[in-house]
C-alpha atoms as a PDB file:
ATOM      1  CA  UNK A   1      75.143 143.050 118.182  1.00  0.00           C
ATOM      2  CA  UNK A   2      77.443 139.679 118.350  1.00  0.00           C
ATOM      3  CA  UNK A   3      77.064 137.530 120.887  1.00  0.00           C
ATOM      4  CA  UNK A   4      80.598 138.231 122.183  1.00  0.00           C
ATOM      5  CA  UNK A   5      80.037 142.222 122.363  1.00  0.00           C
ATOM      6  CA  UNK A   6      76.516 141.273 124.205  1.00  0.00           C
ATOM      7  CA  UNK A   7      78.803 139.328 126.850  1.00  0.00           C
ATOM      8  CA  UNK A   8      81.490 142.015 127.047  1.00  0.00           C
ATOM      9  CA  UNK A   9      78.729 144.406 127.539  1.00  0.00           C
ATOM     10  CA  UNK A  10      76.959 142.679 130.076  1.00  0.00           C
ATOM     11  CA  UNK A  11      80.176 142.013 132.171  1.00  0.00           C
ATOM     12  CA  UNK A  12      82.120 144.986 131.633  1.00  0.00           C
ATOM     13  CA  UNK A  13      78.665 147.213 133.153  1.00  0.00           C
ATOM     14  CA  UNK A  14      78.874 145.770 136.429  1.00  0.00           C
ATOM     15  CA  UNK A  15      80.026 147.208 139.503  1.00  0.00           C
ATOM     16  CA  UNK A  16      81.876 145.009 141.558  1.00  0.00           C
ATOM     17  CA  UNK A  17      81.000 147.060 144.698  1.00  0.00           C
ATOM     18  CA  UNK A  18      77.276 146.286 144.433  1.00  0.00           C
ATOM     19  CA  UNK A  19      78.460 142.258 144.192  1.00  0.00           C
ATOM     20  CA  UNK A  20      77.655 140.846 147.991  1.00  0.00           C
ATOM     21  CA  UNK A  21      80.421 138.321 149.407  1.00  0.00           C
ATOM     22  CA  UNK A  22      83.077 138.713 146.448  1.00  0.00           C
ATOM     23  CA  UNK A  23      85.616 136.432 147.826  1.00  0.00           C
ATOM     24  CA  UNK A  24      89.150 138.260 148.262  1.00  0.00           C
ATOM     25  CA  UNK A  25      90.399 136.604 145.792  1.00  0.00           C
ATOM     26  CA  UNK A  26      87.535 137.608 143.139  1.00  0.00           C
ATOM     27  CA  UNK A  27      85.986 134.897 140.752  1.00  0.00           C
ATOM     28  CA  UNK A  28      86.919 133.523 137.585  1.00  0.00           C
ATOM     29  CA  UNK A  29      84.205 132.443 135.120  1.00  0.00           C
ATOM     30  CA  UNK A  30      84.939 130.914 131.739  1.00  0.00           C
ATOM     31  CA  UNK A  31      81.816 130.497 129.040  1.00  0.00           C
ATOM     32  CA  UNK A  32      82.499 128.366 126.142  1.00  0.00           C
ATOM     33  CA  UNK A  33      79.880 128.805 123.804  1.00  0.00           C
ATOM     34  CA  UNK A  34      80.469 126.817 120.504  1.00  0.00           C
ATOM     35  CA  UNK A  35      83.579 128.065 119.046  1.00  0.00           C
ATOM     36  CA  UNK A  36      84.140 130.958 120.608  1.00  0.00           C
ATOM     37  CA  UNK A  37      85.767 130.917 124.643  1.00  0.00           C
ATOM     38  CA  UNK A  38      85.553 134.304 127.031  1.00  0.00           C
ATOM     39  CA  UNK A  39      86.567 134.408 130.704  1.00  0.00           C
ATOM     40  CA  UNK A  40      84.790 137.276 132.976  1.00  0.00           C
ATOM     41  CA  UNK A  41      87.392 138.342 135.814  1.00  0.00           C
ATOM     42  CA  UNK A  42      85.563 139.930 138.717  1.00  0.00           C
ATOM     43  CA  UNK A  43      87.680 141.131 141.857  1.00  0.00           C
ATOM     44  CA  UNK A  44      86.978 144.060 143.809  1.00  0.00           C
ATOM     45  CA  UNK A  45      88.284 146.741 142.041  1.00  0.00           C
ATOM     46  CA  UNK A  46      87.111 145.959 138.588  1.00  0.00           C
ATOM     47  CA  UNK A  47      85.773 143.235 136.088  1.00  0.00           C
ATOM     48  CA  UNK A  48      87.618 142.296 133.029  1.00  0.00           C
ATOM     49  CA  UNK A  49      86.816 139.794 130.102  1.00  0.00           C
ATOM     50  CA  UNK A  50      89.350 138.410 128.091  1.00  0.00           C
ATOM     51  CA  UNK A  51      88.749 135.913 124.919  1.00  0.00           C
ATOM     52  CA  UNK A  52      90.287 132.795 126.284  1.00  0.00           C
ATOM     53  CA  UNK A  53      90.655 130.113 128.349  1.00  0.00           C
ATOM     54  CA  UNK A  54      92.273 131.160 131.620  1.00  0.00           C
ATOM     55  CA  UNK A  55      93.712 128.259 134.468  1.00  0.00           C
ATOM     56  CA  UNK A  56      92.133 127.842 137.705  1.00  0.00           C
ATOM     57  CA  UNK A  57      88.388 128.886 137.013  1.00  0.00           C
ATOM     58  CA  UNK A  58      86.209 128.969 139.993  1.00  0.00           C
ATOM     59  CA  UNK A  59      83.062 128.286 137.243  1.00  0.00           C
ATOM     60  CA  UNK A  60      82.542 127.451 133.703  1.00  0.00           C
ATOM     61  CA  UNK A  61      79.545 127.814 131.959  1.00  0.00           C
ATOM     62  CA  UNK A  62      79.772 125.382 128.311  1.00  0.00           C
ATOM     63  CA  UNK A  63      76.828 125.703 126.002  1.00  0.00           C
ATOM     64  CA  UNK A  64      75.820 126.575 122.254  1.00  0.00           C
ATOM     65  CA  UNK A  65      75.320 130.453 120.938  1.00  0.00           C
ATOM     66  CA  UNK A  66      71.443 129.535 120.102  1.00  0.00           C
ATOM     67  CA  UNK A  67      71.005 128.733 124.233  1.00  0.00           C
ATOM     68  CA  UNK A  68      73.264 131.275 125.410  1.00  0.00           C
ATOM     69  CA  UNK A  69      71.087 133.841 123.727  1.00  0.00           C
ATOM     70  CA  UNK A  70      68.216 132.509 124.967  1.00  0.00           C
ATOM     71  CA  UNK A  71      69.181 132.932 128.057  1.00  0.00           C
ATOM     72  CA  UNK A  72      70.325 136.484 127.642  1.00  0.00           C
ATOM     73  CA  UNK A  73      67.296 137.432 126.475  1.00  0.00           C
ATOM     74  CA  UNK A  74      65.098 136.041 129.104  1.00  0.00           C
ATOM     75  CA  UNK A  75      63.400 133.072 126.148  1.00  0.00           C
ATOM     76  CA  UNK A  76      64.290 130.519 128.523  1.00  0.00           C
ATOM     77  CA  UNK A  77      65.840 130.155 132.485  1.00  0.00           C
ATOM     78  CA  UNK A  78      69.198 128.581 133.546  1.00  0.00           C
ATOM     79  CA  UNK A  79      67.049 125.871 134.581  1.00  0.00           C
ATOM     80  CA  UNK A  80      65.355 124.957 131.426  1.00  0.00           C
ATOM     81  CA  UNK A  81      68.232 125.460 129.245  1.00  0.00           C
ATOM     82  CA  UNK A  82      70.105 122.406 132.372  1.00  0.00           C
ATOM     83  CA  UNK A  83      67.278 120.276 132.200  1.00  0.00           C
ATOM     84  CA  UNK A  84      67.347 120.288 128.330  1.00  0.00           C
ATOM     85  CA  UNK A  85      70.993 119.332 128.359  1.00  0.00           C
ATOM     86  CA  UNK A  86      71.925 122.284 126.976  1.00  0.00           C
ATOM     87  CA  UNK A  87      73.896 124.155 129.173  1.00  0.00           C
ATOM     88  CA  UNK A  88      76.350 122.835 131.678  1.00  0.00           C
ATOM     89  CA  UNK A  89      77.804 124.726 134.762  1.00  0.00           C
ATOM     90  CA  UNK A  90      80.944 123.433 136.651  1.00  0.00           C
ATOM     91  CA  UNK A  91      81.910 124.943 140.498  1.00  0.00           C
ATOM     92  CA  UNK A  92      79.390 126.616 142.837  1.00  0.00           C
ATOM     93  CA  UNK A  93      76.291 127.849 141.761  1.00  0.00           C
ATOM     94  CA  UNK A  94      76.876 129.939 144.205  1.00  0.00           C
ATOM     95  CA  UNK A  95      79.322 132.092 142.945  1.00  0.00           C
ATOM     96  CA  UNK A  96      76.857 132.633 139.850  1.00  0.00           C
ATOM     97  CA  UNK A  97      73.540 133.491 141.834  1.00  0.00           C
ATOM     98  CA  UNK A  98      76.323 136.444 143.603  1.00  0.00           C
ATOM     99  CA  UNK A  99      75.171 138.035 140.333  1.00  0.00           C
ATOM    100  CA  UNK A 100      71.351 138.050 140.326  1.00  0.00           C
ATOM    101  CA  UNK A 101      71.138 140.851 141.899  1.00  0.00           C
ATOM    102  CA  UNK A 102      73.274 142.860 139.383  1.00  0.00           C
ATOM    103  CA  UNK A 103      71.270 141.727 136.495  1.00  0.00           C
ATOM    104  CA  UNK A 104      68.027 142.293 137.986  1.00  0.00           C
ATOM    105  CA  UNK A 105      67.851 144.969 135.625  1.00  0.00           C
ATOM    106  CA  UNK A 106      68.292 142.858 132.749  1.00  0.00           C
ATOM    107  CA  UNK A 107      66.498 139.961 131.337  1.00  0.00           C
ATOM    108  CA  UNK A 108      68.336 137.102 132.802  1.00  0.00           C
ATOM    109  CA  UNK A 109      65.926 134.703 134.444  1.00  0.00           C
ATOM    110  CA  UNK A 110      68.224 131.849 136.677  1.00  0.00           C
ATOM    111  CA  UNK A 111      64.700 130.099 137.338  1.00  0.00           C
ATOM    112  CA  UNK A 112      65.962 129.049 140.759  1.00  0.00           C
ATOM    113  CA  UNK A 113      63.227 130.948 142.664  1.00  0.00           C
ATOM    114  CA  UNK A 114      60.321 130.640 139.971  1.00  0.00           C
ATOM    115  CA  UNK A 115      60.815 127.102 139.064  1.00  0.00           C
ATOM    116  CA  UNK A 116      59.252 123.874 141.068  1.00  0.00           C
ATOM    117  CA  UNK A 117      61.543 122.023 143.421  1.00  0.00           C
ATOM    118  CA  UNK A 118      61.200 119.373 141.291  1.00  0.00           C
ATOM    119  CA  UNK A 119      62.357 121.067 138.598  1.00  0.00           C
ATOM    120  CA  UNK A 120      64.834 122.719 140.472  1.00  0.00           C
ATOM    121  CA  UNK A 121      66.813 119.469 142.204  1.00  0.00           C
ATOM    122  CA  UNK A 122      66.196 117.561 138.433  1.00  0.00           C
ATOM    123  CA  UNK A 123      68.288 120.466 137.051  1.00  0.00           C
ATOM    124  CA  UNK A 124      71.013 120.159 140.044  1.00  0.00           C
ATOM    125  CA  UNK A 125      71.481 116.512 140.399  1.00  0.00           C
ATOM    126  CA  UNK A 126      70.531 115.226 136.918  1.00  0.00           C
ATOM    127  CA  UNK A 127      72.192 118.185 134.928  1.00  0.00           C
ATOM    128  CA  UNK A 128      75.245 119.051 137.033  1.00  0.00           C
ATOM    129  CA  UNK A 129      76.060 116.183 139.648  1.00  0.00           C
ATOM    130  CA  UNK A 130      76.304 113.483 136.801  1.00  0.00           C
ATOM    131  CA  UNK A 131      78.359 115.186 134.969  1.00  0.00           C
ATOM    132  CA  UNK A 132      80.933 116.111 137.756  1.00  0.00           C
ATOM    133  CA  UNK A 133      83.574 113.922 138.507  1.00  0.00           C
ATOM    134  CA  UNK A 134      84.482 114.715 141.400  1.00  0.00           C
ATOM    135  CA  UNK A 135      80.963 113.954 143.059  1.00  0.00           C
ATOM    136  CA  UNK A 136      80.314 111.023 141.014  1.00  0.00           C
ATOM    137  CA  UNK A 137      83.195 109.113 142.894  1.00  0.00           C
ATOM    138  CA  UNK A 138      81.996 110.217 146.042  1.00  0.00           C
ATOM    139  CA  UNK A 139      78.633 108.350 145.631  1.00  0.00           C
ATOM    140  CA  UNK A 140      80.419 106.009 143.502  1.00  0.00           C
ATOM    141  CA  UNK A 141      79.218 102.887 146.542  1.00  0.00           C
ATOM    142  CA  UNK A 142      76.797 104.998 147.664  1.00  0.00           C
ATOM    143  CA  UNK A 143      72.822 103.856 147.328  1.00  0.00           C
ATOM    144  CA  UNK A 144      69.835 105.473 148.697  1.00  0.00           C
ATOM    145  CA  UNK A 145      67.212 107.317 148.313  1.00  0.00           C
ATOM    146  CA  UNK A 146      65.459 110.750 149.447  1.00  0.00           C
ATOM    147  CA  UNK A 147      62.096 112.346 149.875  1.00  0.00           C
ATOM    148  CA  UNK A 148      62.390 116.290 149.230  1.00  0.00           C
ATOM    149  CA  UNK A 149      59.453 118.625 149.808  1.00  0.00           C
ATOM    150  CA  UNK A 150      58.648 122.583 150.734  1.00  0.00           C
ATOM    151  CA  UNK A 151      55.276 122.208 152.634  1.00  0.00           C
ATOM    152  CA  UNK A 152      53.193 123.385 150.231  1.00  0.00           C
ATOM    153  CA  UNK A 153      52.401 120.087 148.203  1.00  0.00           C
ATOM    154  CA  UNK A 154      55.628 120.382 146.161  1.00  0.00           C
ATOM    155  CA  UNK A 155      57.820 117.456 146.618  1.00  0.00           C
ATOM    156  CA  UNK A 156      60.233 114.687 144.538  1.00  0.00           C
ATOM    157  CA  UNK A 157      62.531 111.874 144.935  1.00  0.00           C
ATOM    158  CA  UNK A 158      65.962 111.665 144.350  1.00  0.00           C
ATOM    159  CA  UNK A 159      67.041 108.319 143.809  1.00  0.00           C
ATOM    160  CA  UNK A 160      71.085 107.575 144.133  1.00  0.00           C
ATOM    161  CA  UNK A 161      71.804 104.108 142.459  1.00  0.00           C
ATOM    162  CA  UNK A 162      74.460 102.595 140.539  1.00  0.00           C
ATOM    163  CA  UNK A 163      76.864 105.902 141.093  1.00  0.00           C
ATOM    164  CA  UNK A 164      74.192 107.982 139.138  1.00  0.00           C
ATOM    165  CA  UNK A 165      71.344 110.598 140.734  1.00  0.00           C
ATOM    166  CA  UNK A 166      67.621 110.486 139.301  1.00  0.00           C
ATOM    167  CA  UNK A 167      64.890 113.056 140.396  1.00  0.00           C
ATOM    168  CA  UNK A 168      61.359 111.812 140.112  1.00  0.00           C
ATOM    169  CA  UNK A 169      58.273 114.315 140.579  1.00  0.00           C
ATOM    170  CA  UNK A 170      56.242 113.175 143.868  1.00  0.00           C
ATOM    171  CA  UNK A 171      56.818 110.539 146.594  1.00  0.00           C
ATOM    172  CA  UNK A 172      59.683 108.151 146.104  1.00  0.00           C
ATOM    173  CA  UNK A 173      58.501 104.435 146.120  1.00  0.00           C
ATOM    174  CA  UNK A 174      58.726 102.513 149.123  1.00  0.00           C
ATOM    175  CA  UNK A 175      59.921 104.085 152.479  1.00  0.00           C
ATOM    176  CA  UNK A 176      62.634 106.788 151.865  1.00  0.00           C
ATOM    177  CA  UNK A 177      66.215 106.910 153.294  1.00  0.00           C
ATOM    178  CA  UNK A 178      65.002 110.068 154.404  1.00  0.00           C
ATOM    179  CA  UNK A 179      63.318 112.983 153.763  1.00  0.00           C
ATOM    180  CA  UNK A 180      64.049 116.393 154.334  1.00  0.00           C
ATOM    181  CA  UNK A 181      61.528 119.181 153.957  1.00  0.00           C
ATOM    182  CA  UNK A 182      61.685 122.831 154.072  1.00  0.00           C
ATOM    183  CA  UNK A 183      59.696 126.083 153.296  1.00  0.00           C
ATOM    184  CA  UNK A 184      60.159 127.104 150.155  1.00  0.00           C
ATOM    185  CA  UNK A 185      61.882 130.779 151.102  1.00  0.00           C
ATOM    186  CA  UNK A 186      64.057 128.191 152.661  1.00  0.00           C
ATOM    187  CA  UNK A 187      64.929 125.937 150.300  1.00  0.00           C
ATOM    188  CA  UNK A 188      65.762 129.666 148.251  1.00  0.00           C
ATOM    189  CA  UNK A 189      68.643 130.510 150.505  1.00  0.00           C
ATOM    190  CA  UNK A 190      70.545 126.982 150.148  1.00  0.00           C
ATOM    191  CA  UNK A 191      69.902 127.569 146.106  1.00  0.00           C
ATOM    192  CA  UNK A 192      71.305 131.197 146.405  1.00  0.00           C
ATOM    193  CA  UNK A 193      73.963 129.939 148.857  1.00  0.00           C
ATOM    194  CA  UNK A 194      72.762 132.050 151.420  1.00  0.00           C
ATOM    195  CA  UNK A 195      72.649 128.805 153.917  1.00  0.00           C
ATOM    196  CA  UNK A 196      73.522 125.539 153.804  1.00  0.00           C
ATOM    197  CA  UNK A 197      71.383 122.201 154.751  1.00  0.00           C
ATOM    198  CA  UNK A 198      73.570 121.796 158.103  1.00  0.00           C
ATOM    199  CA  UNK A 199      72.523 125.594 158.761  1.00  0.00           C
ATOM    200  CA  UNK A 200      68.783 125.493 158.402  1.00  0.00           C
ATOM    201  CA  UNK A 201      68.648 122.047 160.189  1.00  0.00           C
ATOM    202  CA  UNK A 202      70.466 123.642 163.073  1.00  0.00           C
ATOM    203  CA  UNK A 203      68.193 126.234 163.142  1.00  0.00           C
ATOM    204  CA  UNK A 204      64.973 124.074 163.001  1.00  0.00           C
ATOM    205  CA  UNK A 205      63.875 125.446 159.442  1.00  0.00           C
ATOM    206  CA  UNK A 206      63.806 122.084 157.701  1.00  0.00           C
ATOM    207  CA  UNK A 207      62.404 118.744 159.313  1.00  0.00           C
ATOM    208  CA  UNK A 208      64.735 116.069 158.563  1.00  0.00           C
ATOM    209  CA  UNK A 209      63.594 112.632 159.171  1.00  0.00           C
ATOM    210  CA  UNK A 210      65.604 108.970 158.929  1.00  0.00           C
ATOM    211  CA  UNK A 211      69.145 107.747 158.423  1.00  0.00           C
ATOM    212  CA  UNK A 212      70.724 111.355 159.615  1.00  0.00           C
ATOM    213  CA  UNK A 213      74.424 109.951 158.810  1.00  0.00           C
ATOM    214  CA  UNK A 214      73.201 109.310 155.067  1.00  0.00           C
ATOM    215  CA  UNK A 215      71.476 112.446 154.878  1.00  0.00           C
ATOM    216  CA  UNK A 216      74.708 113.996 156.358  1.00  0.00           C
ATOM    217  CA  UNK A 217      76.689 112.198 153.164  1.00  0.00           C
ATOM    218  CA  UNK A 218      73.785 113.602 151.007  1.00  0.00           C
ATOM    219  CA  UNK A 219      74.923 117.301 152.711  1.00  0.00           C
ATOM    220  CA  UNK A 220      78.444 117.071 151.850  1.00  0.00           C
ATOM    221  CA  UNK A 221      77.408 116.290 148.115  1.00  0.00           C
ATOM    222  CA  UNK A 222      75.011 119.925 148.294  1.00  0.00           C
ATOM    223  CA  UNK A 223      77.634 121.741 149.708  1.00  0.00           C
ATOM    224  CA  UNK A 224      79.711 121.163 146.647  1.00  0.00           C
ATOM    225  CA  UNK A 225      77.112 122.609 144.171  1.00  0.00           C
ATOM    226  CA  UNK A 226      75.811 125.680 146.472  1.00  0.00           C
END
């Protein structure tokens, strides 16, 4: 089967009802893999794919037909196939984790859950942020540096510097801007978009330590991707 009938098959199977917190307006993804262009419609009475680009895409997946099958067939995770450089998402990850639970039956691994936090926040800011535009100019004067970790020796550094992110594995050098840390079930719902970071720190379910109006920037910045 062609990589194009796999994708119509996969979309075209799912039932919009089962899809939690469709927004009203449904979702638009567009996957551009080499030279071939599909974009899934979902709303709630149906999903549709059509073979081109259409305006106003809430996401847009752009990778090769090697990784995209690799993906489809459960070889490799959204993650690795990020952290490789091989496969680029644009909008809320959000939206895309909506449809985990659809494809539960299939192979599709998103690695969000399985994968460290390191490897996790490497794939987020290293893979996605520096590539979007629109949060590169909002960090564009904006230096500092954060301490992540889940409580259960798990932890990395981002580092924001010269309008660029950088995730290092363990403690950043010197004393962080600050740190936030989190159970790891918690960390889960901001990658599934279940919460966000102003949510669980309201709640006392992460411990958030030093400059609180930079980590407040660094907030605004997450909300864009989940």
């Amino acid at each position: 089967m062609s990589l194009k009938n796999k994708l119509h098959e996969l979309f075209e199977s799912i039932d919009v009802k089962h899809i939690e917190d469709l927004p009203k307006k449904g979702l638009k993804i567009g996957i551009n893999f080499g030279n071939y262009y599909i974009t899934v419609i979902l709303d709630k009475s149906k999903t549709n794919v059509v073979e081109s680009k259409l305006d106003n895409l809430d996401n847009e997946i752009v990778t090769d037909e090697e990784s995209l099958n690799q993906l489809l067939e459960g070889k490799l995770s959204l993650i690795d196939l990020i952290i490789q450089g091989k496969l680029y998402i644009s909008g809320k990850l959000s939206n895309l984790l909506k449809l985990v639970d659809v494809f539960k039956a299939k192979s599709i691994n998103l690695g969000f859950e399985g994968s460290s936090l390191y490897n996790v926040l490497k794939a987020v800011f290293e893979g996605i942020c520096n590539k979007n535009e629109e949060v590169l100019r909002q960090i564009k004067n904006f230096n500092a540096t954060f301490q992540f970790g889940d409580f259960e020796g798990s932890s990395c550094c981002l580092i924001i510097n010269s309008g660029k992110f950088f995730v290092k594995d363990g403690k950043c050098e010197g004393k962080p801007t600050a740190s936030i840390s989190a159970k790891r079930e918690v960390w889960n719902k901001i990658f599934n978009g279940e919460e966000s970071v102003g949510t669980i720190a309201m709640n006392g379910e992460a411990k958030i330590e030093g400059n609180l109006i930079q980590a407040f920037k660094l907030k605004t910045i997450i909300d864009k991707i989940f």
